[in-house]
Protein backbone atom coordinates (compact mmCIF):
# COMPACT_ATOMS: atom_id res chain seq x y z
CA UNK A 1 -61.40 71.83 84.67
CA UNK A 2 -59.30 71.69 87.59
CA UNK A 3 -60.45 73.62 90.67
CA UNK A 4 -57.59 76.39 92.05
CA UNK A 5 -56.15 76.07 95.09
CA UNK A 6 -57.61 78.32 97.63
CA UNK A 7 -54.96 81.50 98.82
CA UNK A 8 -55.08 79.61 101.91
CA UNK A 9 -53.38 76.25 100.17
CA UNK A 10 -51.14 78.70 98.42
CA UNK A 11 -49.43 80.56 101.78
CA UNK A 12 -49.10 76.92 103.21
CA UNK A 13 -47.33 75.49 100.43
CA UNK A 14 -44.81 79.06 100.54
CA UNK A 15 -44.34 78.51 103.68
CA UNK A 16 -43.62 74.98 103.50
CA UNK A 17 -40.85 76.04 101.10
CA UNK A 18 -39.52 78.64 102.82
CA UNK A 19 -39.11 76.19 106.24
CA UNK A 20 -37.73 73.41 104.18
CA UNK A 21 -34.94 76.34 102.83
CA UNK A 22 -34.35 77.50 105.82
CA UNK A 23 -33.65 74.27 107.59
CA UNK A 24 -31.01 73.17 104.76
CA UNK A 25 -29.45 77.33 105.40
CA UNK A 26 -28.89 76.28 108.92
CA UNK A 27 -25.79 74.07 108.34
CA UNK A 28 -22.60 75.10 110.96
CA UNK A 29 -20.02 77.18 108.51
CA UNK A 30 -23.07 78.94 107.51
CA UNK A 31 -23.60 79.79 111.11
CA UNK A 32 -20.32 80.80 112.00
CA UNK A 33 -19.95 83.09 109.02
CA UNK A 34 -23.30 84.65 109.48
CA UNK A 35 -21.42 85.42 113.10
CA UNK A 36 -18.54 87.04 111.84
CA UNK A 37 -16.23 84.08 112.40
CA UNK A 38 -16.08 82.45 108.84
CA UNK A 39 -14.56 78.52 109.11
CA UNK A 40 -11.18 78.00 108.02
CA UNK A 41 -11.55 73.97 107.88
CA UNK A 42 -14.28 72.37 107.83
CA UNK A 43 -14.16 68.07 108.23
CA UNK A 44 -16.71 65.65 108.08
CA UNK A 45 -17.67 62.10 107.49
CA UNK A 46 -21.36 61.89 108.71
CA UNK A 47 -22.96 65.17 106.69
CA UNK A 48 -22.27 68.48 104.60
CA UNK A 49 -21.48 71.51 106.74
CA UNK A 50 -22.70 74.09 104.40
CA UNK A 51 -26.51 74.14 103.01
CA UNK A 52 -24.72 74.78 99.46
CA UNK A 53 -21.88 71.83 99.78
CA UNK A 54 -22.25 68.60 97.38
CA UNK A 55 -18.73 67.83 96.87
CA UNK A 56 -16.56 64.73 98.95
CA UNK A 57 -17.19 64.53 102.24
CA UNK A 58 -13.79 61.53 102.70
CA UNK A 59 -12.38 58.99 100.20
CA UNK A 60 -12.26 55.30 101.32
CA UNK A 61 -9.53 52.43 100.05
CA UNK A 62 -10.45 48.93 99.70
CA UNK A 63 -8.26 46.45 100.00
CA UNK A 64 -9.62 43.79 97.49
CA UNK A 65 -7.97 46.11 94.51
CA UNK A 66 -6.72 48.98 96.12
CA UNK A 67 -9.38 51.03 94.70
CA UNK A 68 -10.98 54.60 96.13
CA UNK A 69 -14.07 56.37 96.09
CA UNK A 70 -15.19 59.71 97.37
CA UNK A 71 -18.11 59.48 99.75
CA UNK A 72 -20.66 62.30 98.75
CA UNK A 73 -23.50 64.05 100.53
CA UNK A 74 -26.85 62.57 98.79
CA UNK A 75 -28.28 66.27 98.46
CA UNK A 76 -26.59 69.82 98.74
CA UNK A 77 -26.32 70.19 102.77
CA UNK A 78 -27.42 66.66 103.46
CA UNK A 79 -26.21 63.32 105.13
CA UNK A 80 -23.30 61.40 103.34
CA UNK A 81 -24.39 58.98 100.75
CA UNK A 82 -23.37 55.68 102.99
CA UNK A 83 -25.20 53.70 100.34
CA UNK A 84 -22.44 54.38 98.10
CA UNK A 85 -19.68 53.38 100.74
CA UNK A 86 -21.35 50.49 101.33
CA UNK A 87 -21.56 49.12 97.42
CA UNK A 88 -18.06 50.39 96.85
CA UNK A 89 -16.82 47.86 100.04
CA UNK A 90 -18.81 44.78 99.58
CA UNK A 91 -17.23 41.25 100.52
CA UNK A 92 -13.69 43.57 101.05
CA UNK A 93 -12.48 46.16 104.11
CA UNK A 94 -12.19 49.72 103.11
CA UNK A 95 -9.65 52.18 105.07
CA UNK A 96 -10.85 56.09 105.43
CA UNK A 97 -7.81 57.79 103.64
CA UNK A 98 -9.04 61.38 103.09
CA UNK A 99 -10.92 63.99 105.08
CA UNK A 100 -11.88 66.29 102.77
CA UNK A 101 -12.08 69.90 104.02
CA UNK A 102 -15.35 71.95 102.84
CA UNK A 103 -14.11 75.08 103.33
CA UNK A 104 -12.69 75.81 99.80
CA UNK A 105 -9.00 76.03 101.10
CA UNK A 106 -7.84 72.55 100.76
CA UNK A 107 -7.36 71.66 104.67
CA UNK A 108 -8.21 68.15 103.78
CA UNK A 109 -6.98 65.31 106.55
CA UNK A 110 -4.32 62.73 105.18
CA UNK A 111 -2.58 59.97 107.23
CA UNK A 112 -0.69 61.76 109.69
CA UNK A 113 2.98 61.37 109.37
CA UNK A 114 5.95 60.73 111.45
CA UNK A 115 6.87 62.98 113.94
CA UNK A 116 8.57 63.48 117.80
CA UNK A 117 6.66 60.59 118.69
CA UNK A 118 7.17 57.61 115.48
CA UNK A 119 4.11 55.93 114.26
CA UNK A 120 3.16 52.53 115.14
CA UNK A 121 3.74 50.95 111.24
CA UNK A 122 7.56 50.22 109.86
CA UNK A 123 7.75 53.59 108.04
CA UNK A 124 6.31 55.46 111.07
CA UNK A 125 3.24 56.76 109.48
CA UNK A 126 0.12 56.43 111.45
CA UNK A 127 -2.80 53.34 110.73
CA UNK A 128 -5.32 54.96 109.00
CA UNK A 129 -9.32 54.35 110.50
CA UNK A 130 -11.82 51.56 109.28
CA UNK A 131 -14.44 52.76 107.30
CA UNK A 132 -17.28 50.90 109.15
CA UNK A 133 -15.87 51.16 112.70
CA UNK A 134 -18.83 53.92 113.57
CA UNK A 135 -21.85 53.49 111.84
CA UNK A 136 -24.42 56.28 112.69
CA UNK A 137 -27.87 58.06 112.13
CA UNK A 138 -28.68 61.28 111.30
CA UNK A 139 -32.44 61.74 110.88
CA UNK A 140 -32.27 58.19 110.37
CA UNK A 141 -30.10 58.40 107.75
CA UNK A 142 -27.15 55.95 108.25
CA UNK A 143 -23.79 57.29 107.85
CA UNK A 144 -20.42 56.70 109.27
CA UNK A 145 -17.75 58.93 111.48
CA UNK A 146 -13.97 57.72 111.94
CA UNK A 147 -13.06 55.78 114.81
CA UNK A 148 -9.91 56.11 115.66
CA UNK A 149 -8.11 53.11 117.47
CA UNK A 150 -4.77 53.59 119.31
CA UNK A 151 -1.89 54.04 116.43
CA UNK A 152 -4.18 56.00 114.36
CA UNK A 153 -4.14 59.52 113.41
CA UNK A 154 -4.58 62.32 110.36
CA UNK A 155 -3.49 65.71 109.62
CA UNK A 156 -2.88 68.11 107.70
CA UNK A 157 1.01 70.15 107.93
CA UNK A 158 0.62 72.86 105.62
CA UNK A 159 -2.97 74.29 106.34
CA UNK A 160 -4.15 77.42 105.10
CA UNK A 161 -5.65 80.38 107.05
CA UNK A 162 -5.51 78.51 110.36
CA UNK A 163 -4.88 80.77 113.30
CA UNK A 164 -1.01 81.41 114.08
CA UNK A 165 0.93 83.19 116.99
CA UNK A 166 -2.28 84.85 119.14
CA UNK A 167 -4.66 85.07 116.28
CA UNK A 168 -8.11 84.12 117.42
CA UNK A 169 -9.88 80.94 116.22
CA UNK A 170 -12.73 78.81 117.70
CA UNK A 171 -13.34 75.07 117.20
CA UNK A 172 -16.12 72.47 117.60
CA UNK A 173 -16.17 68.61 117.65
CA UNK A 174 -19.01 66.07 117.30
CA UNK A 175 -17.78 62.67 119.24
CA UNK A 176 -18.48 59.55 120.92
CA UNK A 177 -18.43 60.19 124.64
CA UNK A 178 -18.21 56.92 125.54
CA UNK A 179 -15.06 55.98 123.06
CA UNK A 180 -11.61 57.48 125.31
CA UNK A 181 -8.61 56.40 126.92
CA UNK A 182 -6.36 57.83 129.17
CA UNK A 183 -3.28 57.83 126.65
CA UNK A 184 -2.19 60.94 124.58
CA UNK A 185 -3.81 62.24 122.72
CA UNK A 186 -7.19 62.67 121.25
CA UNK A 187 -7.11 65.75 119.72
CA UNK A 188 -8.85 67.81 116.89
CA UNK A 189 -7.28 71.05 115.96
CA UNK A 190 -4.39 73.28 116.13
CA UNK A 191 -0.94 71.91 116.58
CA UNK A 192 2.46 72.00 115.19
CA UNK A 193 3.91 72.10 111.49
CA UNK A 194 6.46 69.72 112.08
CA UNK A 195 4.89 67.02 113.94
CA UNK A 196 7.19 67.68 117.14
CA UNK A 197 6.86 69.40 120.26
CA UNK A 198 8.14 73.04 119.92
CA UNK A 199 7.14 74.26 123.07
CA UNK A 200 4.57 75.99 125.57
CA UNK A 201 1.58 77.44 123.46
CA UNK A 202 2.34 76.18 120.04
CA UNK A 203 -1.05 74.13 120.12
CA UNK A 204 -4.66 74.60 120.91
CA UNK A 205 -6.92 71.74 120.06
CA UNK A 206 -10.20 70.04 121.81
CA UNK A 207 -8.75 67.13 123.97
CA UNK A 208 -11.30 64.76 124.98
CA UNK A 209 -10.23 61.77 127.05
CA UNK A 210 -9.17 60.74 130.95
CA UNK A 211 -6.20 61.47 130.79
CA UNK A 212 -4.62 63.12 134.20
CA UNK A 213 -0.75 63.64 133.52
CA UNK A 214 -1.70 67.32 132.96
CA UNK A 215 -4.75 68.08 134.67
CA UNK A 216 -8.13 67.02 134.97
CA UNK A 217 -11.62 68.26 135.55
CA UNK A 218 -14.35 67.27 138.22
CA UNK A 219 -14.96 63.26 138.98
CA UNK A 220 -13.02 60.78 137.15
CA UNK A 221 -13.48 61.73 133.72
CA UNK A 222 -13.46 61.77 130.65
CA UNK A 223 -12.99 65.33 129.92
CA UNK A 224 -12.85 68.13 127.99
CA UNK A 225 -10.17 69.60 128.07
CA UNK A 226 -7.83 72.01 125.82
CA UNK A 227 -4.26 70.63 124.80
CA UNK A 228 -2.27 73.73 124.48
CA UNK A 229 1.26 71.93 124.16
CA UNK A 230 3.12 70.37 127.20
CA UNK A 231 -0.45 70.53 129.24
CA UNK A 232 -3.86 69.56 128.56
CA UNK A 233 -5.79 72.60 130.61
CA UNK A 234 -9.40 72.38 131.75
CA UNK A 235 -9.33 76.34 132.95
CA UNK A 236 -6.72 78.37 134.14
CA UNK A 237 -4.74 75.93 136.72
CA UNK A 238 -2.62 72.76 135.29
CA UNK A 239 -3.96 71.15 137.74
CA UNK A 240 -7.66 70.93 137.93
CA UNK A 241 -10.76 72.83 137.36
CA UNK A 242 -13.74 71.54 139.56
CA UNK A 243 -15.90 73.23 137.17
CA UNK A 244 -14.85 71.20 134.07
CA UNK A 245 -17.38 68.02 134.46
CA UNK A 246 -16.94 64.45 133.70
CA UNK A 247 -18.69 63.62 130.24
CA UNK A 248 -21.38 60.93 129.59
CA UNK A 249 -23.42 61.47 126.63
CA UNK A 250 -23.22 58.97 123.99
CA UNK A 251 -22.54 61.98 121.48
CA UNK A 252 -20.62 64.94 122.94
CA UNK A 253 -20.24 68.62 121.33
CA UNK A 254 -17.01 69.98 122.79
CA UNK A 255 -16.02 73.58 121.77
CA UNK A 256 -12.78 75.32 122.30
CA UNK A 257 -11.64 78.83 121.14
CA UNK A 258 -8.86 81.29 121.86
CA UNK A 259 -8.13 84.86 121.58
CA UNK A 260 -5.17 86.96 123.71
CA UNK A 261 -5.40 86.34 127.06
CA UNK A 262 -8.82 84.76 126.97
CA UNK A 263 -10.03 81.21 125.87
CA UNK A 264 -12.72 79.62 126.84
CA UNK A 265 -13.97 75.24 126.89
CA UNK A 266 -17.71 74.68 126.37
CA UNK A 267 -19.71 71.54 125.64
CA UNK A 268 -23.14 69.46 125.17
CA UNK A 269 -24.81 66.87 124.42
CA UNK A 270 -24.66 66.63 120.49
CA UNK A 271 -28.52 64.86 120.97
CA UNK A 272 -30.88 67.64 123.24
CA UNK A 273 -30.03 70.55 125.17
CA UNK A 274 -27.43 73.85 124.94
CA UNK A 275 -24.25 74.39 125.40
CA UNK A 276 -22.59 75.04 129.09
CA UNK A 277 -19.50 77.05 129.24
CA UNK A 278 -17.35 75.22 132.01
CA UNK A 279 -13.91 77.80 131.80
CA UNK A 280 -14.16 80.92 130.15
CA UNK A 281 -11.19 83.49 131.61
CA UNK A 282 -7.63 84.29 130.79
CA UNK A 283 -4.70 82.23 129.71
CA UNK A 284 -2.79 79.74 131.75
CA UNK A 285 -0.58 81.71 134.23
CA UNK A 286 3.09 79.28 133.07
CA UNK A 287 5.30 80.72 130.69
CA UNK A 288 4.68 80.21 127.48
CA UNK A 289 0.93 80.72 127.09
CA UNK A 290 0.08 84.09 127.14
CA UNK A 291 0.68 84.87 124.27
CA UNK A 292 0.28 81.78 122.17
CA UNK A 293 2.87 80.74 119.21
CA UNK A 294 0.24 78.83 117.52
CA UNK A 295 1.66 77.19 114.19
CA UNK A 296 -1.50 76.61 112.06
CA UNK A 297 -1.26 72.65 111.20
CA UNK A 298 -4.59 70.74 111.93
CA UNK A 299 -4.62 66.96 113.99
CA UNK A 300 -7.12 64.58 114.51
CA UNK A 301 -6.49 61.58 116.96
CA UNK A 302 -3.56 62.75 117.81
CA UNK A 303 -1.05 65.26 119.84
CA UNK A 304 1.24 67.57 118.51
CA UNK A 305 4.01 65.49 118.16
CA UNK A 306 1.96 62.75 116.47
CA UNK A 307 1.54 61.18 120.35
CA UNK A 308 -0.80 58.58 118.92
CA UNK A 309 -2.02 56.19 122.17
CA UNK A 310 -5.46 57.95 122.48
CA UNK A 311 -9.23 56.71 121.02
CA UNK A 312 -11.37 58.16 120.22
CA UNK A 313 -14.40 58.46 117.35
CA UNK A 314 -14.84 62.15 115.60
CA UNK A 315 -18.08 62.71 113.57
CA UNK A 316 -17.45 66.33 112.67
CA UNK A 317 -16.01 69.56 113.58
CA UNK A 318 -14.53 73.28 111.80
CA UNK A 319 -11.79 75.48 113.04
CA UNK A 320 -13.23 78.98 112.36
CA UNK A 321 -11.00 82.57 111.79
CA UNK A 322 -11.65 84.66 114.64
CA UNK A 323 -13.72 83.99 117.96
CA UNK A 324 -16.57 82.93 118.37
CA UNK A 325 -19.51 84.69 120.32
CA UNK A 326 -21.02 82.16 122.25
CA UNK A 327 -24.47 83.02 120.36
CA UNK A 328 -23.02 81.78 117.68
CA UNK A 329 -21.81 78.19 119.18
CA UNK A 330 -25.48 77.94 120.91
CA UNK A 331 -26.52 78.14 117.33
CA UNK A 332 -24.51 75.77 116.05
CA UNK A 333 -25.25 73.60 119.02
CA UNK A 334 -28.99 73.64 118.01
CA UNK A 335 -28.30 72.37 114.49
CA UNK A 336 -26.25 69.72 115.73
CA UNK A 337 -29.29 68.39 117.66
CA UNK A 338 -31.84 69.03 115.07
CA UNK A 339 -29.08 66.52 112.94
CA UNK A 340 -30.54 63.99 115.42
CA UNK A 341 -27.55 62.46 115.63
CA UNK A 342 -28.37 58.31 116.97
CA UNK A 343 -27.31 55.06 117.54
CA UNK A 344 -27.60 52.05 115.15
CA UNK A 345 -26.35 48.52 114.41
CA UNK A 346 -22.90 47.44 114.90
CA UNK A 347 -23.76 44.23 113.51
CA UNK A 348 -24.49 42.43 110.39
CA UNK A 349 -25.28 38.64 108.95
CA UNK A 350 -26.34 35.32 110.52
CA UNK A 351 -27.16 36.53 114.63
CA UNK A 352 -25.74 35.81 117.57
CA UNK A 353 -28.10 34.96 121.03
CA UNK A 354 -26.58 35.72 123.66
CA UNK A 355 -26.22 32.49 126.41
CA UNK A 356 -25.80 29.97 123.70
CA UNK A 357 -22.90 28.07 123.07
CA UNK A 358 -21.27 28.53 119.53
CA UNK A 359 -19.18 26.42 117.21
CA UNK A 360 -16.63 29.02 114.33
CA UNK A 361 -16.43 26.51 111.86
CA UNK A 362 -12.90 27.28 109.28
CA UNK A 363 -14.81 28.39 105.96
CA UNK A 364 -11.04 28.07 103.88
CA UNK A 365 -10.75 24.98 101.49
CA UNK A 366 -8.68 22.78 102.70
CA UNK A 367 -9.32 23.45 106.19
CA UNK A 368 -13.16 23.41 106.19
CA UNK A 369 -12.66 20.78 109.26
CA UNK A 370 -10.97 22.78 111.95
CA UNK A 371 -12.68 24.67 114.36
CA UNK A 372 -12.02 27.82 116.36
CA UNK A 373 -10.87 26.05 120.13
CA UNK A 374 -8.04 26.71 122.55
CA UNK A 375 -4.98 24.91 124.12
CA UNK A 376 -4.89 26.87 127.52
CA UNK A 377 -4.58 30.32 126.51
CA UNK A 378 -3.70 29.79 122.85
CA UNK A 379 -6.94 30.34 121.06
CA UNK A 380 -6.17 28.06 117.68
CA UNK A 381 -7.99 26.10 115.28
CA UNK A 382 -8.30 22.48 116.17
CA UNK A 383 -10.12 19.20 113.86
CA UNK A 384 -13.43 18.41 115.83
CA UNK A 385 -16.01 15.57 114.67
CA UNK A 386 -18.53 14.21 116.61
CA UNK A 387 -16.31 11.14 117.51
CA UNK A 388 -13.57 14.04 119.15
CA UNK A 389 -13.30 13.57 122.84
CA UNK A 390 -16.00 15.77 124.78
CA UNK A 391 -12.67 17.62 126.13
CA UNK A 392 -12.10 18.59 123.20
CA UNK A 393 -15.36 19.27 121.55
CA UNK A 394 -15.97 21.83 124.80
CA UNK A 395 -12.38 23.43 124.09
CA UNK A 396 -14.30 24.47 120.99
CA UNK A 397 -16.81 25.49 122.27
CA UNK A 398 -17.98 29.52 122.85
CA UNK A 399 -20.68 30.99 125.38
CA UNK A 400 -22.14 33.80 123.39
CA UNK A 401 -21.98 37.05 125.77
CA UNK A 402 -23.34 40.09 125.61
CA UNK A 403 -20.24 42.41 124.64
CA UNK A 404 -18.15 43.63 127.86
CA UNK A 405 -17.29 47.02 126.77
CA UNK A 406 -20.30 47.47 124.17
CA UNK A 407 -23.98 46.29 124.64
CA UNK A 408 -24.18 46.21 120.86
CA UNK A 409 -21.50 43.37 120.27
CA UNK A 410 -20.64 40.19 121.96
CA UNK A 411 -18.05 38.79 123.93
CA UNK A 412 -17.07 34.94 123.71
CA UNK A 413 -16.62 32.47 127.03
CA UNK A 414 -14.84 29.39 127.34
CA UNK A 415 -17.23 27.28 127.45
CA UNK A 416 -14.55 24.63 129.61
CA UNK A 417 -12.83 27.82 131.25
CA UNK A 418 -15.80 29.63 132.27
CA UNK A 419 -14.70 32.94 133.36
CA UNK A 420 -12.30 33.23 130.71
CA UNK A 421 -12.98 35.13 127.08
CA UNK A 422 -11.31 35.79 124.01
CA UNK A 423 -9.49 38.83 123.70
CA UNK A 424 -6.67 40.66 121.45
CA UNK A 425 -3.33 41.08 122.72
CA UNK A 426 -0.39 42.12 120.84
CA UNK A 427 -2.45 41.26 117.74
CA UNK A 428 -2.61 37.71 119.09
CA UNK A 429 -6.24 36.20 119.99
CA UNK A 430 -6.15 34.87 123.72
CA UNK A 431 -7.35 32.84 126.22
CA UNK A 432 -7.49 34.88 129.15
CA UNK A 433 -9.62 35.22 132.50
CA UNK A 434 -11.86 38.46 132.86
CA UNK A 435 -9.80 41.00 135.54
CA UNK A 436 -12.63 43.51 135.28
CA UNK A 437 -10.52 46.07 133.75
CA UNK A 438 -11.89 48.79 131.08
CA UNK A 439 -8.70 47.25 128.83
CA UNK A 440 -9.61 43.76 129.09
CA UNK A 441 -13.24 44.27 128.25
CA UNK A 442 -12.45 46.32 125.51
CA UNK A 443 -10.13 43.80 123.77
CA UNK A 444 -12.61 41.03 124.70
CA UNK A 445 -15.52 42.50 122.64
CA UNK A 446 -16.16 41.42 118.94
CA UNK A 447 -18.80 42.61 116.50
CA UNK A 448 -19.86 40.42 114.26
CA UNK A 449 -20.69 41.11 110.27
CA UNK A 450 -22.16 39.10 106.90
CA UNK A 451 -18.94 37.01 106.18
CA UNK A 452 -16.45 38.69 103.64
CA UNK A 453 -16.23 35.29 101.53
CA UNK A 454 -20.12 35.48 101.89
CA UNK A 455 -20.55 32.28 104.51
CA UNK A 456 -21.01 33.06 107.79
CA UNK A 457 -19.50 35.87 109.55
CA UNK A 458 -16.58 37.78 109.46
CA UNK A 459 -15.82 38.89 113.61
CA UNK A 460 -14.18 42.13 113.72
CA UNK A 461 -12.56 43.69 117.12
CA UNK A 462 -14.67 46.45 118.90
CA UNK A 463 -11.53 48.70 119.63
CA UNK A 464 -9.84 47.84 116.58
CA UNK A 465 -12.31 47.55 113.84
CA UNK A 466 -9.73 47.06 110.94
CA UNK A 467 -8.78 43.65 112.78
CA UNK A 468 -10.34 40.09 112.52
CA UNK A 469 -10.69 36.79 113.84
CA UNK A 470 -8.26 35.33 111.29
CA UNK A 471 -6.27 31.80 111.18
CA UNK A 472 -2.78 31.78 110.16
CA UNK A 473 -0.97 28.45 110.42
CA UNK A 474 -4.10 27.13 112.61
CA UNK A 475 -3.40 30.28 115.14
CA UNK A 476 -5.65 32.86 115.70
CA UNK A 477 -5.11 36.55 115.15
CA UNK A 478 -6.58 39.61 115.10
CA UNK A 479 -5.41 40.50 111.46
CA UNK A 480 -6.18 43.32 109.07
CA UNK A 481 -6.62 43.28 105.69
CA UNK A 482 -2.59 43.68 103.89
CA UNK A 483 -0.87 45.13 107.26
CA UNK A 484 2.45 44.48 107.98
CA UNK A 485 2.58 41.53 109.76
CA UNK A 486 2.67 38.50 108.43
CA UNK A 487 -1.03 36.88 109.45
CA UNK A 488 -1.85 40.26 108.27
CA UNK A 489 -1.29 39.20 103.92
CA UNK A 490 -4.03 39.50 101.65
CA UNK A 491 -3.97 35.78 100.05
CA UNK A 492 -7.11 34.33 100.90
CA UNK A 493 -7.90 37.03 103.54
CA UNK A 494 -11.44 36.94 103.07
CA UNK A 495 -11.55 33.18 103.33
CA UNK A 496 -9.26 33.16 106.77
CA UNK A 497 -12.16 35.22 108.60
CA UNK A 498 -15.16 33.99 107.56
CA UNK A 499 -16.62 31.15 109.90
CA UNK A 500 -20.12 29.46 110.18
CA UNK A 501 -21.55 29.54 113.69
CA UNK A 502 -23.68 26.86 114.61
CA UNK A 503 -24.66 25.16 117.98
CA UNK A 504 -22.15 23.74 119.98
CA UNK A 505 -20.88 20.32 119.84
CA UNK A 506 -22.80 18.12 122.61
């Protein structure tokens, strides 16, 4: 007969219960409505934002077929199901097309259409993100947010129950702190129904970036900021608040919220600590603020009149009805930590050392021959052998660097032109000496992944993680999967950016 457990046993195993309930309870809309400030929208790609919410988290596109899926979390209130994603987009690219919201009032995030500013593809619409651009863990549970490369943006035109005119809302955002620009604008929030400027106070939405047109906060930036239309504000002057600081944290909560004649900017780190309010006081001064004609559409990655220059990478973040006490954002701040939010592999397939010289070998019948070389700054492919002149054979040869703008990926040296890397420019793949800038080293930084033909790898830009090394007529571009440029077509795609990296030729 089976001894009983002792009353002892019994009260631990409650309590263990009760603790694991109350740690899936703690999710952020649950939070904000237990404050009195209910979300409105609710978007995310990384985990559920309610303890009860098992339905999509985003849809992704492949381009093999054309195909979606919805990405799920794996348990009510848990971490998305990346596993799935991952299945669903073997040996092809997959786009993010949908945002879902998890609200219940259908503010889900589409591809962001035209608007004052046109979009960067032929029928202005904005690009839409890569699905594996920002892989992530949350309690060590890989997932992935949206990174958002210059050109890209979503929203959503005819929200529902999003503040208008002076109502009060508040807002959060999970991001990448070290992902920005200068360029406008990066954006998650309130803006415009039309897509177009209309004026002075017909936005509010968390700006994060270094961008000083407007105004600017202490040191050099980035920033929180808010973009409020025709200004991004970090306090009450245009101009500058010295209290606003310059961001570093890898992951970065930023929180704005706005009620008449008060708003307020607040942020974190997303991985340890509490929030710090750095402006908290009455509405800009210039015309047109006080009060606020807010219109009630939502952005992401973009301004109000789909200004779409910025990056930037978003994780997660609500718009709630009504402000926000900021006992209620420290609370939500302390669930985004115990998320755990950290850092994992950009990488995939055969590896790269750094400080050895490489050889991309063509992987496409037919061309199987030619290797990945340059004529000055023309990076091409070229037929090496071991009887090709050692000019030649260095000319395709590669230097494998550690990645200029991100530790995690690599960068590629001449070996014959040392100083001088492979970077993206205008789409084209060039030649071109290192000036030291933050553009240059972003452009000239490649992460590579298991080949999509299955040999080899596949190298995918950094910045723009829909983009490959591809060959096009023996050139080299960096070329996504059915775009709209020519090197961009989806006959034998897979084939034209898969290479074999061995040692380089002696």
């Amino acid at each position: 007969m089976p001894s009983r457990p002792s009353l002892e046993s019994a009260w631990a195993v409650a309590l263990g219960l009760v603790a694991s309930v109350s740690l899936v309870a703690a999710g952020p809309c649950d939070i904000y409505s237990s404050g009195g400030t209910p979300c409105v929208a609710a978007h995310s790609t990384t985990r559920a934002l309610y303890s009860s919410y098992t339905g999509p988290l985003y849809q992704v596109k492949r381009g093999s077929d054309g195909a979606t899926t919805e990405i799920t979390p794996l348990s009510a209130g848990g971490v998305a199901n990346a596993a799935a994603q991952d299945s669903f987009c073997a040996s092809t690219t997959c786009l993010i097309t949908i945002i879902y919201d998890q609200s219940g009032r259908g503010n889900h995030l589409h591809q962001a259409p035209p608007g004052g500013f046109s979009g960067p593809e032929s029928n202005g619409y904005d690009n839409l993100a890569s699905a594996i651009g920002a892989p992530v863990l949350l309690n060590g549970k890989k997932a992935y947010g949206v990174f958002m490369s210059p050109g890209s943006g979503y929203s959503n035109n005819a929200a529902n129950g999003i503040a208008t005119g002076d109502e009060p809302e508040g807002m959060y955002a999970v991001l990448d702190g070290t992902h920005y620009n200068g360029a406008c604008c990066f954006d998650y929030g309130n803006a415009e129904v039309s897509s177009r400027d209309t004026g002075n106070g017909h936005m509010e939405a968390i700006y994060y970036g270094d961008n000083t047109v407007w105004g600017s906060g202490s040191g050099s930036g980035p920033w929180i900021m808010a973009d409020l239309e025709n200004g991004l504000f970090s306090g009450s002057s245009p101009a500058n608040n010295a209290g606003d600081p310059s961001i570093s944290y890898r992951f970065v909560t930023a929180a704005v919220k706005g009620e008449p004649n008060q708003w307020a900017i607040r942020g974190g780190n997303s991985a340890s600590g509490s929030l710090s309010t750095y402006y908290s006081g009455a509405r800009p001064s210039v015309s047109g603020y006080n009060p606020m004609s807010k219109e009630g559409a939502i952005i992401l990655g973009i301004g109000g009149d789909n200004s779409n220059g910025a990056q930037g990478t978003f994780y997660e973040g609500v718009m709630t009805s009504g402000y926000p006490s900021d006992a209620t954002e420290n609370k939500v701040q302390a669930d985004i930590v115990a998320a755990k939010y950290a850092v994992t592999s950009l990488t995939s397939g055969p590896a790269l050392t750094v400080g050895s010289a490489v050889t991309l070998q063509v992987t496409t019948a037919g061309y199987t021959t030619r290797y990945i070389a340059h004529t000055g700054s023309t990076v091409n492919t070229q037929v090496v052998s071991s009887s090709s002149t050692t000019a030649l054979k260095q000319q395709a040869s590669w230097t494998v660097r550690t990645g200029l703008a991100n530790s995690a990926c690599f960068s590629f040296e001449s070996v014959d032109t040392p100083g001088s890397f492979i970077r993206h420019y205008n789409f084209a793949l060039l030649l071109n000496a290192n000036d030291g800038s933050k553009q240059f080293h972003e452009d000239a930084t490649f992460c590579p992944q298991t080949g999509l033909n299955g040999k080899g790898n596949s190298v995918r830009s950094w910045s723009y993680p829909t983009r490959y090394f591809r060959h096009y007529e023996n050139v080299l571009y960096a070329a996504s999967n059915g775009g709209v440029h020519t090197f961009d077509a989806t006959t034998s795609f897979n084939d034209d950016v898969s290479f074999v990296v061995s040692s380089g030729f002696n």
